[in-house]
N, C-alpha and C. Protein backbone atom coordinates (compact mmCIF):
# COMPACT_ATOMS: atom_id res chain seq x y z
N UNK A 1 0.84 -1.19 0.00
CA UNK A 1 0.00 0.00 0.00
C UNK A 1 0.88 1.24 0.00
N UNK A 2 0.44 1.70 -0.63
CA UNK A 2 1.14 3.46 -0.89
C UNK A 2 -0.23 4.84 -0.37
N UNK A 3 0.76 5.88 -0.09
CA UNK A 3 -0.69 7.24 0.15
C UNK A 3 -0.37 7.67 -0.85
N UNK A 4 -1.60 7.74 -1.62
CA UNK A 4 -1.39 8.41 -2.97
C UNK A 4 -2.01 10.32 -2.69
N UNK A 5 -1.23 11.00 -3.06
CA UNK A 5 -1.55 12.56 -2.90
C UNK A 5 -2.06 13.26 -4.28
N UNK A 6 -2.88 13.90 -4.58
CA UNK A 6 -3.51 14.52 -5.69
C UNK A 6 -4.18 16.15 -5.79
N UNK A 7 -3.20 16.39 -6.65
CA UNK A 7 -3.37 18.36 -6.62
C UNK A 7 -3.92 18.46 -7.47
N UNK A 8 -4.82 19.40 -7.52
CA UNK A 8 -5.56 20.24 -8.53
C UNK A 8 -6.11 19.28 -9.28
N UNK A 9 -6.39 19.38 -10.85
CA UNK A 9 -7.38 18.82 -11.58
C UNK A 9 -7.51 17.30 -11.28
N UNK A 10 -6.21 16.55 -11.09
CA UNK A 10 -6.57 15.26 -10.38
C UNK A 10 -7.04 14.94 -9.32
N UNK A 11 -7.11 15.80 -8.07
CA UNK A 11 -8.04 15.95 -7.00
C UNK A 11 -9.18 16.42 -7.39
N UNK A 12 -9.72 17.45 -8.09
CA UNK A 12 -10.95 17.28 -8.34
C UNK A 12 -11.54 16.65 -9.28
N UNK A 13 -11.32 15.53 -9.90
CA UNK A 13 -11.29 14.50 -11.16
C UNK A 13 -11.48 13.78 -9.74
N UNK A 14 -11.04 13.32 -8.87
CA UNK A 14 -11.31 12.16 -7.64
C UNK A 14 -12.32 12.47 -6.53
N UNK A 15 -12.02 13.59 -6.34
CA UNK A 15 -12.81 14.35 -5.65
C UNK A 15 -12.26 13.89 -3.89
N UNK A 16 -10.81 13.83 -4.02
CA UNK A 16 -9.90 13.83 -2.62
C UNK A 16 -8.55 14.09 -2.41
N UNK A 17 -8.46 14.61 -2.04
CA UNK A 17 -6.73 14.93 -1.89
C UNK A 17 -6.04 13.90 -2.05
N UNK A 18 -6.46 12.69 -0.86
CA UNK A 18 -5.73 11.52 -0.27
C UNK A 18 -6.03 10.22 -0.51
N UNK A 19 -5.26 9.43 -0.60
CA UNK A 19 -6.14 7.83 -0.47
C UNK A 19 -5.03 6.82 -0.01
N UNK A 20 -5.57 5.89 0.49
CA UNK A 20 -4.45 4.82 0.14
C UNK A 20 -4.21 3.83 -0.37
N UNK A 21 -3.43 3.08 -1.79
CA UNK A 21 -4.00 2.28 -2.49
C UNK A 21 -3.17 0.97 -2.41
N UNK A 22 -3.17 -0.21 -2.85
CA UNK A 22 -2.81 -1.26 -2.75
C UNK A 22 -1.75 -0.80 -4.12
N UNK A 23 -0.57 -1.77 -4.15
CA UNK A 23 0.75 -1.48 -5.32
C UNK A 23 2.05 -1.85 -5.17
N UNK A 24 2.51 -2.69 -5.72
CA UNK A 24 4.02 -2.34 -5.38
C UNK A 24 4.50 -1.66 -6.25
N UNK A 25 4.08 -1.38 -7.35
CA UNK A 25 4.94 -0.04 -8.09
C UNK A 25 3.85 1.40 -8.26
N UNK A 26 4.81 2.30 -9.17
CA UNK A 26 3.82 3.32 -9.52
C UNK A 26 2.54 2.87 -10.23
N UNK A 27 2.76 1.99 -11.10
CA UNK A 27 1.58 1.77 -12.01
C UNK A 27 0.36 1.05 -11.78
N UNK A 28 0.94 0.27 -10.42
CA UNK A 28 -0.25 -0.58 -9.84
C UNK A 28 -1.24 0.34 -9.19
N UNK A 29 -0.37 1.19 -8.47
CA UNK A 29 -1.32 2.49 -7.53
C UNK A 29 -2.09 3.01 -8.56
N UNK A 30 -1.49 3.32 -9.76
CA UNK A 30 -2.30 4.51 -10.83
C UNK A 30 -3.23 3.55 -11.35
N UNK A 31 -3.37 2.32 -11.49
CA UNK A 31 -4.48 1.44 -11.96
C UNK A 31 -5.66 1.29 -11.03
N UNK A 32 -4.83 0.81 -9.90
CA UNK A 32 -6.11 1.20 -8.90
C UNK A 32 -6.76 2.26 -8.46
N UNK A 33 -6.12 3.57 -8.65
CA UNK A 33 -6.68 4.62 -8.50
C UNK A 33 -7.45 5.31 -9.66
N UNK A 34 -7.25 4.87 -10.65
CA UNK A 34 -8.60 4.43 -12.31
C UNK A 34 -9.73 3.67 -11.97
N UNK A 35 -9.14 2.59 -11.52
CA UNK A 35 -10.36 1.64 -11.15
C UNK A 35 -11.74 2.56 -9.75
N UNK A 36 -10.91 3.02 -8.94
CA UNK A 36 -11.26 3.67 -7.94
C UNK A 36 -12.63 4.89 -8.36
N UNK A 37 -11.47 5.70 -8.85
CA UNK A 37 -12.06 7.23 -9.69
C UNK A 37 -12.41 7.41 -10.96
N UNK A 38 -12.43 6.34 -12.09
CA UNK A 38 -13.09 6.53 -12.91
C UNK A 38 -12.53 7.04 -14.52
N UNK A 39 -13.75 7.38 -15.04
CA UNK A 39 -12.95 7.84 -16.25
C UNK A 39 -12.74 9.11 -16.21
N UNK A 40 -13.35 9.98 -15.89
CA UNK A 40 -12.83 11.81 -15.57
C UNK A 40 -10.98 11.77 -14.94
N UNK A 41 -11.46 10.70 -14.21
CA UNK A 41 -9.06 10.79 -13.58
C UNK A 41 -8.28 10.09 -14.61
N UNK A 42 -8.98 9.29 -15.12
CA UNK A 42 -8.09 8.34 -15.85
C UNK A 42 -7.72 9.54 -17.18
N UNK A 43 -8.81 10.41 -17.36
CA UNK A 43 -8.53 11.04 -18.55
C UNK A 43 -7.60 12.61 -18.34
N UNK A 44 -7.41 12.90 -16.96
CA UNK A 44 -6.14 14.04 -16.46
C UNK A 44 -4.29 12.86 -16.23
N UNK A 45 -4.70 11.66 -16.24
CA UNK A 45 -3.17 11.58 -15.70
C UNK A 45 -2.89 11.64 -16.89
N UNK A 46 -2.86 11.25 -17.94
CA UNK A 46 -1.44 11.45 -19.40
C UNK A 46 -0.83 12.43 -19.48
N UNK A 47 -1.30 13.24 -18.83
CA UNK A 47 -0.80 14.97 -18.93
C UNK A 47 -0.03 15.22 -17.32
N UNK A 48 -0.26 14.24 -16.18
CA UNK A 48 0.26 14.68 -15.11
C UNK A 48 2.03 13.84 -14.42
N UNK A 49 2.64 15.02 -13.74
CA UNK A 49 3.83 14.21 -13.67
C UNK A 49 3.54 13.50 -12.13
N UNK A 50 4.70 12.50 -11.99
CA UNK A 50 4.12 11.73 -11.27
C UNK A 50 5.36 11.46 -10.04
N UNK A 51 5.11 11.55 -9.15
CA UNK A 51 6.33 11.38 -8.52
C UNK A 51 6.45 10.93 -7.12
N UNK A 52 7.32 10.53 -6.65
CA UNK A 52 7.14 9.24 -5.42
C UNK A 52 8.61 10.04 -4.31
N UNK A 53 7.90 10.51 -3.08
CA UNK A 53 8.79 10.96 -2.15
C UNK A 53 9.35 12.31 -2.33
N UNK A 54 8.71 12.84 -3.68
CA UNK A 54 9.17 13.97 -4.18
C UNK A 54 10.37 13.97 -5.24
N UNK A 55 10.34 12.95 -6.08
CA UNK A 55 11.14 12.73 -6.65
C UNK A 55 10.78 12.20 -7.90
N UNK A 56 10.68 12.57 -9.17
CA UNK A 56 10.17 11.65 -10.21
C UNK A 56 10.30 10.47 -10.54
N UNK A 57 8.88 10.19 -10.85
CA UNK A 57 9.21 8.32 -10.57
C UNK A 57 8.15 7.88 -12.06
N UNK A 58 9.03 6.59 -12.57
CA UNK A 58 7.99 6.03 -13.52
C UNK A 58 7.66 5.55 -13.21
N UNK A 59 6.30 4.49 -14.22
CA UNK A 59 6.00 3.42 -13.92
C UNK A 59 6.12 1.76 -13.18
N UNK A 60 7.57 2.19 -13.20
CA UNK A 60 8.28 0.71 -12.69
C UNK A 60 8.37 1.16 -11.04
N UNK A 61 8.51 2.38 -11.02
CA UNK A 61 9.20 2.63 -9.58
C UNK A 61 8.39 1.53 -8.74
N UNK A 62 9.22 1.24 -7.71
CA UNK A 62 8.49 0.58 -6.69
C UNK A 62 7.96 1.58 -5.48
N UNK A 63 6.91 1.05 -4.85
CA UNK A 63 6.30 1.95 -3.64
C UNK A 63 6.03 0.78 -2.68
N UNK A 64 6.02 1.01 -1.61
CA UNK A 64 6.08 0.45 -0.22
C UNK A 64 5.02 1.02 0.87
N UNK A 65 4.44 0.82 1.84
CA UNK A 65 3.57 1.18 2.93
C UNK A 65 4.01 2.55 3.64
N UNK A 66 5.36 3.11 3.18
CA UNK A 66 5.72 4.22 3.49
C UNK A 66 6.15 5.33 2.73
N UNK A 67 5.20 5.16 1.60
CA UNK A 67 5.89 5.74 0.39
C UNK A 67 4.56 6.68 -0.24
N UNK A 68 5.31 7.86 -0.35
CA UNK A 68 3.94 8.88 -1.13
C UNK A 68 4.18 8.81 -2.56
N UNK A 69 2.57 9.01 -3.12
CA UNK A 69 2.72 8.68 -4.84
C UNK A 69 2.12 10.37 -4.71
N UNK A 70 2.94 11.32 -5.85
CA UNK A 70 2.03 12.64 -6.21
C UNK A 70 1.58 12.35 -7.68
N UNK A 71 0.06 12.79 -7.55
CA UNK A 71 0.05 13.17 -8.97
C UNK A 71 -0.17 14.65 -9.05
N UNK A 72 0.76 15.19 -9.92
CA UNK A 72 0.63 16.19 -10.34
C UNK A 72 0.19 17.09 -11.53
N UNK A 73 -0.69 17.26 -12.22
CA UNK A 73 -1.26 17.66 -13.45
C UNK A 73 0.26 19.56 -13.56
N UNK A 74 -0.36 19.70 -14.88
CA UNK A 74 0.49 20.85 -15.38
C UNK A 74 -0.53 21.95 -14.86
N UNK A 75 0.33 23.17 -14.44
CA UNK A 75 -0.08 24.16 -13.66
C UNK A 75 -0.26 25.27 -15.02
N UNK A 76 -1.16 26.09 -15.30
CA UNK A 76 -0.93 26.87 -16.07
C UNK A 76 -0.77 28.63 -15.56
């Protein structure tokens, strides 16, 4: 499990700041958090960066029970 954190258009695409999702990598969290929230989130992440501890992370990254996932959409 990871806390997944969500700013702006992906928080309100979820309609929560916070969650916590089952994953051992980035991509498992971002699947379950599709599955979770739907198609309105699924259709802001291609555009958002994504990053784990504050640090950019891909898809492979791994995440752990102590590990923050951000999604971050582009700020204009």
């Amino acid at each position: 499990m990871a806390v997944l954190r969500l700013f702006a258009a992906a928080r309100t695409a979820a309609g929560t700041a916070r969650d916590v999702l089952q994953g051992e990598t980035v991509a498992d969290v971002l699947r379950a958090a599709v599955a979770r929230y739907g198609d309105d989130f699924a259709a802001v992440l291609p555009v958002c960066a994504v990053w784990v501890n504050g640090e950019p992370a891909l898809d492979a990254t791994p995440v752990g029970p102590d590990d923050e996932v951000g999604v971050l959409p582009p700020v204009s």
